[in-house]
Protein backbone atom coordinates (compact mmCIF):
# COMPACT_ATOMS: atom_id res chain seq x y z
CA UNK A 1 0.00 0.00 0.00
CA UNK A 2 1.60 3.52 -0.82
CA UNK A 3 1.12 6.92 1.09
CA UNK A 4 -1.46 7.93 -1.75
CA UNK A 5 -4.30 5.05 -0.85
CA UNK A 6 -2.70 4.52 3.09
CA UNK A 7 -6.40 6.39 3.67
CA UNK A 8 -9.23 5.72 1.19
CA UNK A 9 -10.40 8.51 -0.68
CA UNK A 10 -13.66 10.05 0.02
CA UNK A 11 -17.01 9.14 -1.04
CA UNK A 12 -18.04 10.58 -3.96
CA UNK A 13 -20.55 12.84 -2.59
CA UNK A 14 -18.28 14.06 0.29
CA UNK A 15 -15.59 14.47 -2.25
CA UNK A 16 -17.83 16.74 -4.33
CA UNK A 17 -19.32 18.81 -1.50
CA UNK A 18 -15.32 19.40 -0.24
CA UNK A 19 -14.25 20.61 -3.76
CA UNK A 20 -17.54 22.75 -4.09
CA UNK A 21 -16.69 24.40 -0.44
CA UNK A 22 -13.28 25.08 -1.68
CA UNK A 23 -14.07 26.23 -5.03
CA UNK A 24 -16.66 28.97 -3.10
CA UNK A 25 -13.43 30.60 -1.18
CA UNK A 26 -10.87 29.85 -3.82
CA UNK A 27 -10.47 30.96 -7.72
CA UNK A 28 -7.20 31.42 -9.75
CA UNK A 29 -4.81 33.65 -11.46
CA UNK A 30 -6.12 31.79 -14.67
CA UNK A 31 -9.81 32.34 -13.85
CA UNK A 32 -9.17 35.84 -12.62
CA UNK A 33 -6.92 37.12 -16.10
CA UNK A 34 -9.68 35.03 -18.25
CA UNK A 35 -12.30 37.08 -16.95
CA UNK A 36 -10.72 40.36 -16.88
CA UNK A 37 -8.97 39.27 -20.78
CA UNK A 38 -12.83 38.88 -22.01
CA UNK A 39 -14.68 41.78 -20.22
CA UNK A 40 -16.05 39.00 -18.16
CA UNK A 41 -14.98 40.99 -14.44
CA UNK A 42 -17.87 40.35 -12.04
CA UNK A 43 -15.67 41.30 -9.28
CA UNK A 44 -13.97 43.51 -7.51
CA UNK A 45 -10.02 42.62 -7.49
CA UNK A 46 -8.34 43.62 -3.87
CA UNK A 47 -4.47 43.83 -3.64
CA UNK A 48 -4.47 43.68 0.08
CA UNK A 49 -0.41 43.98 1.52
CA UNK A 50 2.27 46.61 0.58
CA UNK A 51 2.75 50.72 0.49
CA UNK A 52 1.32 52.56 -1.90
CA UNK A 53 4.50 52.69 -3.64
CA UNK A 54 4.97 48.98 -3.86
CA UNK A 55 1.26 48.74 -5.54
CA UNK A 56 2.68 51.70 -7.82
CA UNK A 57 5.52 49.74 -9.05
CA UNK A 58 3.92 46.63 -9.96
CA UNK A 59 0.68 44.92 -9.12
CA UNK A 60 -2.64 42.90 -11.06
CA UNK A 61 -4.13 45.27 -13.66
CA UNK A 62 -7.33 46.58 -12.78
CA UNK A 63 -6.44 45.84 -8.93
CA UNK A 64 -7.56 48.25 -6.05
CA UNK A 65 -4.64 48.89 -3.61
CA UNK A 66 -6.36 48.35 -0.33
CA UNK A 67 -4.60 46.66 2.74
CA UNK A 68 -5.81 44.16 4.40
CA UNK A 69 -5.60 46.79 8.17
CA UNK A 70 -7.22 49.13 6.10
CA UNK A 71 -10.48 47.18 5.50
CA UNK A 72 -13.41 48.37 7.46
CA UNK A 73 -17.38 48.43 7.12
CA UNK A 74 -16.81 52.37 6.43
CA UNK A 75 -14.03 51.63 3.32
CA UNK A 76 -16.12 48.62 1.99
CA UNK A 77 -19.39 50.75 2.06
CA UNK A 78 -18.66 52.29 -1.43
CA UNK A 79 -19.29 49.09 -2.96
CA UNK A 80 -22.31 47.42 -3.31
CA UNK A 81 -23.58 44.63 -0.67
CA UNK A 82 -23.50 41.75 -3.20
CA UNK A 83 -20.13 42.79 -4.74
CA UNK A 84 -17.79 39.69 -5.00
CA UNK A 85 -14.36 40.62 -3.76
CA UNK A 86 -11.36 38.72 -4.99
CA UNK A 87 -8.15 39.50 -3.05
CA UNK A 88 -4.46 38.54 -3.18
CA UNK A 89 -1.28 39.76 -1.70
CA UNK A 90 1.97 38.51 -2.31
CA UNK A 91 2.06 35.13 -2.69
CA UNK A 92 1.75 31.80 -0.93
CA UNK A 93 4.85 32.54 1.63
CA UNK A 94 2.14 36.18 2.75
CA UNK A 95 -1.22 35.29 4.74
CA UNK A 96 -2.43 39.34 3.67
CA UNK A 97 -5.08 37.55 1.87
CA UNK A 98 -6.01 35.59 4.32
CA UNK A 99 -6.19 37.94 6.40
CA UNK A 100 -8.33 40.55 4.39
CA UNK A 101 -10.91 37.54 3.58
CA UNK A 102 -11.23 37.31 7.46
CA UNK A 103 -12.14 40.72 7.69
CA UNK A 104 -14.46 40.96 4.68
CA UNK A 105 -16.54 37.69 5.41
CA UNK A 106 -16.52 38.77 9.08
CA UNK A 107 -18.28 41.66 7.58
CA UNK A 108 -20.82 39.65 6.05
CA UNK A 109 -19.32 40.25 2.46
CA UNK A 110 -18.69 37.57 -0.21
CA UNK A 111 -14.79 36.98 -0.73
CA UNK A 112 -12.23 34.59 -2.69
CA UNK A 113 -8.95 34.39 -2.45
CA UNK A 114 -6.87 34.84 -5.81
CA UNK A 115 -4.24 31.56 -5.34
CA UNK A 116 -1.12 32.08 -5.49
CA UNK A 117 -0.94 35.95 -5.54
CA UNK A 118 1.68 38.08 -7.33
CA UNK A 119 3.42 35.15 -7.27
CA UNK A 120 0.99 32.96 -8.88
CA UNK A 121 0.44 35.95 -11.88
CA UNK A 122 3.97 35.77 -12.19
CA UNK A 123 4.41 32.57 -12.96
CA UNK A 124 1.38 32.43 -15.43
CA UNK A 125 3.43 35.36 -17.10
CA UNK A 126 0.77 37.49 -17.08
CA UNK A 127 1.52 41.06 -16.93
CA UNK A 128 1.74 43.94 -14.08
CA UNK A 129 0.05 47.29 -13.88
CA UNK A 130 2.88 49.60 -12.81
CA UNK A 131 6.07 50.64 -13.26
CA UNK A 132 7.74 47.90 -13.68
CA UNK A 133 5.83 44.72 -16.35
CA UNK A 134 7.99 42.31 -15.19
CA UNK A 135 10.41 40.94 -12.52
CA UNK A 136 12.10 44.13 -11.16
CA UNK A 137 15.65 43.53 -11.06
């Protein structure tokens, strides 16, 4: 027996209600670019860590610079109730989006998190809003 089957998979039905719950936090940098790519945006799009400066020099285009401390009822008020936010921060090593999905569900508004963050973008090769397109260096 190997590590993969040491414990049976799961049902069926459990399997599909624990990708379902996961897919209802969770999208992608793919899924996010493909619906921005083909006017498709039914979101808003948080970047939720750094200075203004840092979201200046390179960030998701069509992003909102907004840190995660910085999110309260008063801030998120200019939205609409049912607005879908979709945040990221850094990457997998930051818990910013974390973090700012807290603080938004906790405020009764629906959130994802963007996996993988600048990082994730990055490494679809997708480009950056900003000063810099690519990799600063």
């Amino acid at each position: 027996m190997s590590y993969v089957t040491e414990f049976p998979a799961a049902e069926p039905q459990e399997a599909v209600a624990h990708f379902l719950r996961r897919l209802s936090v969770e999208t992608d940098c793919a899924d996010v670019h493909h619906a921005m790519t083909n006017n498709d945006q039914d979101f808003v799009l948080l970047h939720v860590v750094g200075k203004p400066e840092q979201f200046a020099r390179r960030h998701v285009p069509g992003a909102v610079h907004l840190p995660w401390s910085q999110i309260t009822a008063e801030r998120m008020a200019q939205w609409p109730e049912d607005t879908v936010f979709v945040v990221y921060c850094a990457g997998p090593h930051c818990n910013g989006a974390d973090r700012a999905a807290l603080k938004l569900a906790r405020l009764g508004l629906p959130v994802k998190i963007m996996l993988g963050g600048i990082t994730g973008w990055q490494d679809e090769n997708f480009d950056f809003a900003g000063q810099f397109s690519s990799v600063p260096g």
